[in-house]
PDB file of N, CA and C in Angstrom:
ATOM      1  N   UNK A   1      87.759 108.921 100.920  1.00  0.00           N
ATOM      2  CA  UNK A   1      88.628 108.859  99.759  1.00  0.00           C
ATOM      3  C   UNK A   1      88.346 110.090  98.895  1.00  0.00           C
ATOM      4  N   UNK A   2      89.392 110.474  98.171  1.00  0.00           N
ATOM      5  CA  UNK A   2      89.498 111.803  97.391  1.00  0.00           C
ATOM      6  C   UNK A   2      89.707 111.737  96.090  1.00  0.00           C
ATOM      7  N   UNK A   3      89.213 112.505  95.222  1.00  0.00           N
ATOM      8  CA  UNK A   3      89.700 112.005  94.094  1.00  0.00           C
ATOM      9  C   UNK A   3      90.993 112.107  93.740  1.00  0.00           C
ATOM     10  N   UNK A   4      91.485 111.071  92.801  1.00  0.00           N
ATOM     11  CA  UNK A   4      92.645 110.741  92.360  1.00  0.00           C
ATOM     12  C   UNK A   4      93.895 111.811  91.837  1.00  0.00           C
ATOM     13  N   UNK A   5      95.129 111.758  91.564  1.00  0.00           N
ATOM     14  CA  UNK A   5      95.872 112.544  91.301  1.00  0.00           C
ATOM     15  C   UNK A   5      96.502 112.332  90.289  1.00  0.00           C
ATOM     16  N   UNK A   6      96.735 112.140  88.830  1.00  0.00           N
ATOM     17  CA  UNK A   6      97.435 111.976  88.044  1.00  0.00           C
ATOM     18  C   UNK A   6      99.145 112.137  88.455  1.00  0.00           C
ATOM     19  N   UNK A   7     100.059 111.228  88.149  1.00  0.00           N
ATOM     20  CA  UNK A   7     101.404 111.389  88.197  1.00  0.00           C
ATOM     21  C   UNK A   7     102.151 110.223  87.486  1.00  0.00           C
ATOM     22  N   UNK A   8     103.328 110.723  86.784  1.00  0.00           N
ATOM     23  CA  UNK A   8     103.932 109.930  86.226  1.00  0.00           C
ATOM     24  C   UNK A   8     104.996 108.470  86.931  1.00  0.00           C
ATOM     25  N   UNK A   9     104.710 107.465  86.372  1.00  0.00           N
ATOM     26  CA  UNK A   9     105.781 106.403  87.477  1.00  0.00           C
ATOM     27  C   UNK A   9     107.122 107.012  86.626  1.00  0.00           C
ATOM     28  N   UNK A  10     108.041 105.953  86.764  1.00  0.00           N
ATOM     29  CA  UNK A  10     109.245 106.127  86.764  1.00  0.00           C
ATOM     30  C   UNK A  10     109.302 104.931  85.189  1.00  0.00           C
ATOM     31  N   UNK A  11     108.044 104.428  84.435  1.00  0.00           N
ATOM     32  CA  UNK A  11     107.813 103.896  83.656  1.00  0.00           C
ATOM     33  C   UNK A  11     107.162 104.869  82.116  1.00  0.00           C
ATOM     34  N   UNK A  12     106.640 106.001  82.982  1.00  0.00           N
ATOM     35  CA  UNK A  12     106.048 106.808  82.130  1.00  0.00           C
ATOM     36  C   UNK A  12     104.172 106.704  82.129  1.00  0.00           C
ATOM     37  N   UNK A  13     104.015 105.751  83.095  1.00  0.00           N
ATOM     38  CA  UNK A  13     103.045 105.642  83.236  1.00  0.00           C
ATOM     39  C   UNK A  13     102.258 106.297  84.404  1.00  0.00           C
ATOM     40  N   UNK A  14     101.013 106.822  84.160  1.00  0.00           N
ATOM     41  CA  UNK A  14     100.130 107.568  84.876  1.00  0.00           C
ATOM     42  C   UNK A  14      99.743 106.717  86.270  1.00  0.00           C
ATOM     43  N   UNK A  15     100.016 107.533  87.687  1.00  0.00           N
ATOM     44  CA  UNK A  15      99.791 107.045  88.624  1.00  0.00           C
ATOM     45  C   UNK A  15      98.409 107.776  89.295  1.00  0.00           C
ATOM     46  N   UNK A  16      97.752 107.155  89.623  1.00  0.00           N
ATOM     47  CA  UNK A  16      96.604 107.402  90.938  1.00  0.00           C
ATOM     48  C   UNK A  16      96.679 107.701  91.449  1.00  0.00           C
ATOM     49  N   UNK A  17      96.923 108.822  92.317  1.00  0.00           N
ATOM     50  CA  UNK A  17      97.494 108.620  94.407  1.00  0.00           C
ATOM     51  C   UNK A  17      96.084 109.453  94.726  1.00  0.00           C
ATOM     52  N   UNK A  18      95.416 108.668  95.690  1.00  0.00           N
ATOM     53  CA  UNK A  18      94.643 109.163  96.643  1.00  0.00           C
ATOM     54  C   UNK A  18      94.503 109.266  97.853  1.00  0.00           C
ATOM     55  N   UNK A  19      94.255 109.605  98.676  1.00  0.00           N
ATOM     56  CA  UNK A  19      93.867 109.800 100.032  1.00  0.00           C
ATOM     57  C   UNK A  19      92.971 108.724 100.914  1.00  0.00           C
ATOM     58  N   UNK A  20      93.267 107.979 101.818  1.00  0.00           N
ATOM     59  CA  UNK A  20      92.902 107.623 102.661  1.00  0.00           C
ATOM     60  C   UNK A  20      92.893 107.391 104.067  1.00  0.00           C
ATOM     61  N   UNK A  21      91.701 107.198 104.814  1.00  0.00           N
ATOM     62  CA  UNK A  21      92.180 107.475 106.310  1.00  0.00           C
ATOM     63  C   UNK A  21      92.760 105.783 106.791  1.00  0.00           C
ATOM     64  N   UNK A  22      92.615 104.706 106.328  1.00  0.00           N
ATOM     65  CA  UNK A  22      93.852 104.031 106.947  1.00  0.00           C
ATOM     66  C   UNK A  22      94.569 103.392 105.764  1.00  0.00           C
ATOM     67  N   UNK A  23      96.165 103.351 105.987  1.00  0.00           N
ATOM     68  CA  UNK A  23      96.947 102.867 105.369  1.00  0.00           C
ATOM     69  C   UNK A  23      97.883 101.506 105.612  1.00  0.00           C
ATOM     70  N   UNK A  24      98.738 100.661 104.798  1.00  0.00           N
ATOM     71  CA  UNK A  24      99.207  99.932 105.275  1.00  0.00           C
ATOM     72  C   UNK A  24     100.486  99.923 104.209  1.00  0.00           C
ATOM     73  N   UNK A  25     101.651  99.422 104.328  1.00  0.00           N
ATOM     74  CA  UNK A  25     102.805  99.058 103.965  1.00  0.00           C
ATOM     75  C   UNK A  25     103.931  97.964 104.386  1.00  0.00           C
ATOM     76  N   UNK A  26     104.049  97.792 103.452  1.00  0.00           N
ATOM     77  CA  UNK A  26     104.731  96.081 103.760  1.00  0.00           C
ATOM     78  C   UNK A  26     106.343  96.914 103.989  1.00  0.00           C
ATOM     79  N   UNK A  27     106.968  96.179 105.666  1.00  0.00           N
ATOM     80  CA  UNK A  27     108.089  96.728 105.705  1.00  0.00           C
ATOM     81  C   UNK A  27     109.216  95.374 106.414  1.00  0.00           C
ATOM     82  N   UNK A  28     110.493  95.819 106.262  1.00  0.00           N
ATOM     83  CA  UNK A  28     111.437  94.602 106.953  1.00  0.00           C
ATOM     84  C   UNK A  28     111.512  94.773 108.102  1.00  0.00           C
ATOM     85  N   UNK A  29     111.516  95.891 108.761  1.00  0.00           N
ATOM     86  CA  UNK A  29     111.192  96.563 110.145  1.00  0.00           C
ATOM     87  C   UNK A  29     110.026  97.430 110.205  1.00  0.00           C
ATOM     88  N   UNK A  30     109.455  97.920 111.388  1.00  0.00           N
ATOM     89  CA  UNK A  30     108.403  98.335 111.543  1.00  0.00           C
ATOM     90  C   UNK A  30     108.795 100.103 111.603  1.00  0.00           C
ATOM     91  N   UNK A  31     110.203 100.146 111.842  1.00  0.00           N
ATOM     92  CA  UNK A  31     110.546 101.713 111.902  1.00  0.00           C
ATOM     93  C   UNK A  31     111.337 102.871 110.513  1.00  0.00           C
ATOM     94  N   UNK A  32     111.457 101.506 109.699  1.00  0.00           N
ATOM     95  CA  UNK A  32     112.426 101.891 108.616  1.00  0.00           C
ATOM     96  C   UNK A  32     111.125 102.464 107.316  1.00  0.00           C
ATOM     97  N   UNK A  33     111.047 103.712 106.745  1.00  0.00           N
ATOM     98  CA  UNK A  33     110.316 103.587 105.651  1.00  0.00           C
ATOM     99  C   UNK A  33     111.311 103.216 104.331  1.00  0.00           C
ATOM    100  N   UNK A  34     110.447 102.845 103.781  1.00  0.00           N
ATOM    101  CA  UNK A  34     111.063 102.045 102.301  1.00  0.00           C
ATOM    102  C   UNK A  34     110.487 102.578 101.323  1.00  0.00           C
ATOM    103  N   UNK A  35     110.588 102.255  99.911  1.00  0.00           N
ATOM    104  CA  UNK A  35     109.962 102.926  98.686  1.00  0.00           C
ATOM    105  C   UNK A  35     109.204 102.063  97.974  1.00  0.00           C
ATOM    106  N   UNK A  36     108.596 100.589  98.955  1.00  0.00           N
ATOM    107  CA  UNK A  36     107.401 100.101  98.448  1.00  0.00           C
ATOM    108  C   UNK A  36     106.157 100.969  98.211  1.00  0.00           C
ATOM    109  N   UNK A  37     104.836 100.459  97.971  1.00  0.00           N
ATOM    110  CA  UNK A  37     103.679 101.147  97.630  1.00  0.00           C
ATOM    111  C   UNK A  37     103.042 101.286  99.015  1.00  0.00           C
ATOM    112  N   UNK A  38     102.883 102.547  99.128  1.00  0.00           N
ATOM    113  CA  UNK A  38     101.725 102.758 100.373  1.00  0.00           C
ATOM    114  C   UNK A  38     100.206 101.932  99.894  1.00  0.00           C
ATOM    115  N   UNK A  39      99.522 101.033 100.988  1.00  0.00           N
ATOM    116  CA  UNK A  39      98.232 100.522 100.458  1.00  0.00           C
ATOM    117  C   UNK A  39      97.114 101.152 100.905  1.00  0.00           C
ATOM    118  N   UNK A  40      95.738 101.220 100.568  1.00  0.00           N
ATOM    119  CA  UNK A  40      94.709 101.305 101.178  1.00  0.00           C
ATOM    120  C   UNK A  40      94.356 100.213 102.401  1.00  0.00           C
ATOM    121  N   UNK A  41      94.408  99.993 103.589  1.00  0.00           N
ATOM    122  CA  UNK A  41      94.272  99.504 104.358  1.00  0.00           C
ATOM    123  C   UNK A  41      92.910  98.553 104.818  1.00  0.00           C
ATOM    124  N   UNK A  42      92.323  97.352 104.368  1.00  0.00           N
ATOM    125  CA  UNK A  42      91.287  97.167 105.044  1.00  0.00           C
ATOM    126  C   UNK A  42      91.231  96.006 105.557  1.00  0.00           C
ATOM    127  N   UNK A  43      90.742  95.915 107.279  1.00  0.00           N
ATOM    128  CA  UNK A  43      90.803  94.950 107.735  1.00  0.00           C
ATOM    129  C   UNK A  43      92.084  94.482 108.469  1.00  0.00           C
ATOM    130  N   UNK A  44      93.125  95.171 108.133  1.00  0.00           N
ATOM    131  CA  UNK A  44      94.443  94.530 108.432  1.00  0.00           C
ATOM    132  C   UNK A  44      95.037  93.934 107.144  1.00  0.00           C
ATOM    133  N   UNK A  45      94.610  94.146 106.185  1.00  0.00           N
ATOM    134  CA  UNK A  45      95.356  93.734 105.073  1.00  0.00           C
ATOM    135  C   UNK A  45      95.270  94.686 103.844  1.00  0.00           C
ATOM    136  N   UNK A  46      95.876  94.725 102.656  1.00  0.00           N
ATOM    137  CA  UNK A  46      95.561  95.851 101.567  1.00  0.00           C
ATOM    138  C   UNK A  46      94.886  95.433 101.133  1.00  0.00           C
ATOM    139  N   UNK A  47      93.756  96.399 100.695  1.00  0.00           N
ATOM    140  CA  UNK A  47      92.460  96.392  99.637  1.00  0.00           C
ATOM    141  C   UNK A  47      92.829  95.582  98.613  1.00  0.00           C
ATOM    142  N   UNK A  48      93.894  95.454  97.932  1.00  0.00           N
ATOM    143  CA  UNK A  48      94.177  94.849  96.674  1.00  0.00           C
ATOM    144  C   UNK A  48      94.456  93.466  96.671  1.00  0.00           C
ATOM    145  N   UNK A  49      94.558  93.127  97.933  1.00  0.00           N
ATOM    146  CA  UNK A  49      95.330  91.230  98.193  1.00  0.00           C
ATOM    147  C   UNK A  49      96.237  91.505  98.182  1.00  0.00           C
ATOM    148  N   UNK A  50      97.066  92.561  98.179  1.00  0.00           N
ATOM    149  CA  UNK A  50      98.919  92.026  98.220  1.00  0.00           C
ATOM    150  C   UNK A  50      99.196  91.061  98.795  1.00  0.00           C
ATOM    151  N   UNK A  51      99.865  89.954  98.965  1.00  0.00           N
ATOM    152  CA  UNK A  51     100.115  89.030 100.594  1.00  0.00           C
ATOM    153  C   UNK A  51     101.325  89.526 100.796  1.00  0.00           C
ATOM    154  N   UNK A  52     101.403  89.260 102.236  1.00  0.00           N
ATOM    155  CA  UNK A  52     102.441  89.647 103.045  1.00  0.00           C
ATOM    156  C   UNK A  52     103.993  88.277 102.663  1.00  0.00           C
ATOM    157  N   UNK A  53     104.882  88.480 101.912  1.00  0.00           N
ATOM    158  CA  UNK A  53     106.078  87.708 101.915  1.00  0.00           C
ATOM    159  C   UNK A  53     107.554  88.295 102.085  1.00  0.00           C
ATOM    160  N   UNK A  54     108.242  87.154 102.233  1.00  0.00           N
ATOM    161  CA  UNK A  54     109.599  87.991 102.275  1.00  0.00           C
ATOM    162  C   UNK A  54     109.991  88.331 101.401  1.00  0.00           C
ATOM    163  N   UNK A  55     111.109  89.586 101.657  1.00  0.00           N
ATOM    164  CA  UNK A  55     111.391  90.326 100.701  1.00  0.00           C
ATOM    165  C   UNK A  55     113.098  90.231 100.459  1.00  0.00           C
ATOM    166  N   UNK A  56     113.574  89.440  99.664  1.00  0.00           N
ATOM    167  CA  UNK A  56     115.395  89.437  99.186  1.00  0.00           C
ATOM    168  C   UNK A  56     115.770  88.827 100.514  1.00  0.00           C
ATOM    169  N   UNK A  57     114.658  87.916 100.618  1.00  0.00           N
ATOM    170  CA  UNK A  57     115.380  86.897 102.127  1.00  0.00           C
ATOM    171  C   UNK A  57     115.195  87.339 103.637  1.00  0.00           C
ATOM    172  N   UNK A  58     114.500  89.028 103.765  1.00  0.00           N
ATOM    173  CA  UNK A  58     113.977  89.484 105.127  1.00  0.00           C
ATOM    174  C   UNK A  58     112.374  88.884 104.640  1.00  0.00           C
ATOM    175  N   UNK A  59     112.458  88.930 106.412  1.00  0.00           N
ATOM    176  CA  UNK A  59     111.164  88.689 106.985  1.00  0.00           C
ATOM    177  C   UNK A  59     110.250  90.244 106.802  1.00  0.00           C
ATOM    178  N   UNK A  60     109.167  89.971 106.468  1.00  0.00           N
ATOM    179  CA  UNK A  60     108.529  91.435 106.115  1.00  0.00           C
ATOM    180  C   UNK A  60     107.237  91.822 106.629  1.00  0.00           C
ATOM    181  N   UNK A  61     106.783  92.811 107.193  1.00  0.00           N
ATOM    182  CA  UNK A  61     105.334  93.349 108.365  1.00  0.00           C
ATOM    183  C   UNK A  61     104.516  94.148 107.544  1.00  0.00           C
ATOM    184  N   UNK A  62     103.416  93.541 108.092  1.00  0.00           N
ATOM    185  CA  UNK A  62     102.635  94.992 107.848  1.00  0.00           C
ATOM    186  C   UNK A  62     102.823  96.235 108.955  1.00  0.00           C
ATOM    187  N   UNK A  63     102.820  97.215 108.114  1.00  0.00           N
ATOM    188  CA  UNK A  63     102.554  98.599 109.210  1.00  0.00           C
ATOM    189  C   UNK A  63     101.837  99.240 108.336  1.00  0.00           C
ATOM    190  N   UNK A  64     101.070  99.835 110.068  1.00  0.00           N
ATOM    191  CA  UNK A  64      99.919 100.702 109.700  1.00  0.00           C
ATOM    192  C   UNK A  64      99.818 102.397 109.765  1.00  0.00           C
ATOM    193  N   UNK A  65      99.985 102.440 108.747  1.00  0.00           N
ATOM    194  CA  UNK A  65     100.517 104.187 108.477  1.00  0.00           C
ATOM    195  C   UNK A  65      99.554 105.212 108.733  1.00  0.00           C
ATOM    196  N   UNK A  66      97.848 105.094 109.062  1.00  0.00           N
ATOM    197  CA  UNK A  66      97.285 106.479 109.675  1.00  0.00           C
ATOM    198  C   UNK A  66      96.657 106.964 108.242  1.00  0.00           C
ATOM    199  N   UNK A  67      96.105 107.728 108.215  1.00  0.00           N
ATOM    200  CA  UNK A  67      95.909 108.248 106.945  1.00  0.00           C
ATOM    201  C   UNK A  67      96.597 108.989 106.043  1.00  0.00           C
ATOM    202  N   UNK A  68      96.128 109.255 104.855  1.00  0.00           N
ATOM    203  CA  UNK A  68      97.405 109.304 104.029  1.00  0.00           C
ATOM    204  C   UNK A  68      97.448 109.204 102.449  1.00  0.00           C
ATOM    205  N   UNK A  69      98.177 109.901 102.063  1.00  0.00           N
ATOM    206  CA  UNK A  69      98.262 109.668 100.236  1.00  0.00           C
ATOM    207  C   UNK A  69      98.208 107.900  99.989  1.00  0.00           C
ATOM    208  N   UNK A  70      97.801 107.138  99.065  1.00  0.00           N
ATOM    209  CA  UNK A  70      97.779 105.576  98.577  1.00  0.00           C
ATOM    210  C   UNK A  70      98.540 106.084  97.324  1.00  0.00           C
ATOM    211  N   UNK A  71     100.077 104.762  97.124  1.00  0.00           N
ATOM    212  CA  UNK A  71     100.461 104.729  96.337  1.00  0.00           C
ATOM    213  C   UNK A  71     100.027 103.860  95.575  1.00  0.00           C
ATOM    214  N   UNK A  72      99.646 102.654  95.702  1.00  0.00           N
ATOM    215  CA  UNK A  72      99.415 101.440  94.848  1.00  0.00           C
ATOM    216  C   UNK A  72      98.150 101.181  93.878  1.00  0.00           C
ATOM    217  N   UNK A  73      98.923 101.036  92.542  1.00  0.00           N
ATOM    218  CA  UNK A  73      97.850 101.579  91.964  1.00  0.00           C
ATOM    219  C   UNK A  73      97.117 100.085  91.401  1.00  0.00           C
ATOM    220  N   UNK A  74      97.543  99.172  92.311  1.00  0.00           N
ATOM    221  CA  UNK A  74      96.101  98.372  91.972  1.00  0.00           C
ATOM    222  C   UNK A  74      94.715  98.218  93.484  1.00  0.00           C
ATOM    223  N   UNK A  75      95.196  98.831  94.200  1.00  0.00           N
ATOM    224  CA  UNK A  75      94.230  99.750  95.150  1.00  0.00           C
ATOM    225  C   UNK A  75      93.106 100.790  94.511  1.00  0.00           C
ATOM    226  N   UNK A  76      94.233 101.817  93.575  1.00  0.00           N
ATOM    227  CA  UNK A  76      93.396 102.888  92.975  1.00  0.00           C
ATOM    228  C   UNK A  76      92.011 102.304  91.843  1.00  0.00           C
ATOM    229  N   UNK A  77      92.631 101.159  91.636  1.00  0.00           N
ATOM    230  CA  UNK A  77      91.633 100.393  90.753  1.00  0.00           C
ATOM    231  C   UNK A  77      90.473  99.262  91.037  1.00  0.00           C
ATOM    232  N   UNK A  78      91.064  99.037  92.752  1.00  0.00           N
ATOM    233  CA  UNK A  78      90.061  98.339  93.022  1.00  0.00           C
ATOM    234  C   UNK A  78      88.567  98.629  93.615  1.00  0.00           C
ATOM    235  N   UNK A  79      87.650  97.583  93.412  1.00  0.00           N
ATOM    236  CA  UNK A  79      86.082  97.889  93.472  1.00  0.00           C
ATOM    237  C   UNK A  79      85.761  97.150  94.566  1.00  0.00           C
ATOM    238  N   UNK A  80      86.710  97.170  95.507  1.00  0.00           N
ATOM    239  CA  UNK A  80      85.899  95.752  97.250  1.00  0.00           C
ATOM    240  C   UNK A  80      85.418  97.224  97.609  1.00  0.00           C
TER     241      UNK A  80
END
């Protein structure tokens, strides 16, 4: 992990993005990227607890993205 990157959300609020070597993202298909939060990956699940649910009535996956910038910034904040 790398240190963090300051950036603004779309709220005005300061985002985290760091680097990690595995990632995960919750998707409706496994081939489509979307503009959810990239996670820190551990175990097969995100560092943060996200749970895996449906999303506007799709069925929704984890995929595992490789290493990589982390968008989610309650990842950037977590201490597991």
């Amino acid at each position: 992990m790398t240190t963090a990157t300051p950036l603004q959300s779309r709220r005005g609020h300061r985002l985290r993005i760091y680097d990690a070597d595995a990632r995960i993202q919750l998707r409706n298909d496994t081939l489509t990227h979307n503009a959810l939060a990239v996670h820190e990956e551990r175990g097969g699940v995100p560092l943060c607890g996200m749970t895996n649910r449906d999303w506007d009535g799709k069925k929704m996956y984890y995929v595992e993205l490789g290493p990589g910038p982390v968008t989610c910034a309650s990842c950037a904040r977590s201490t597991k």
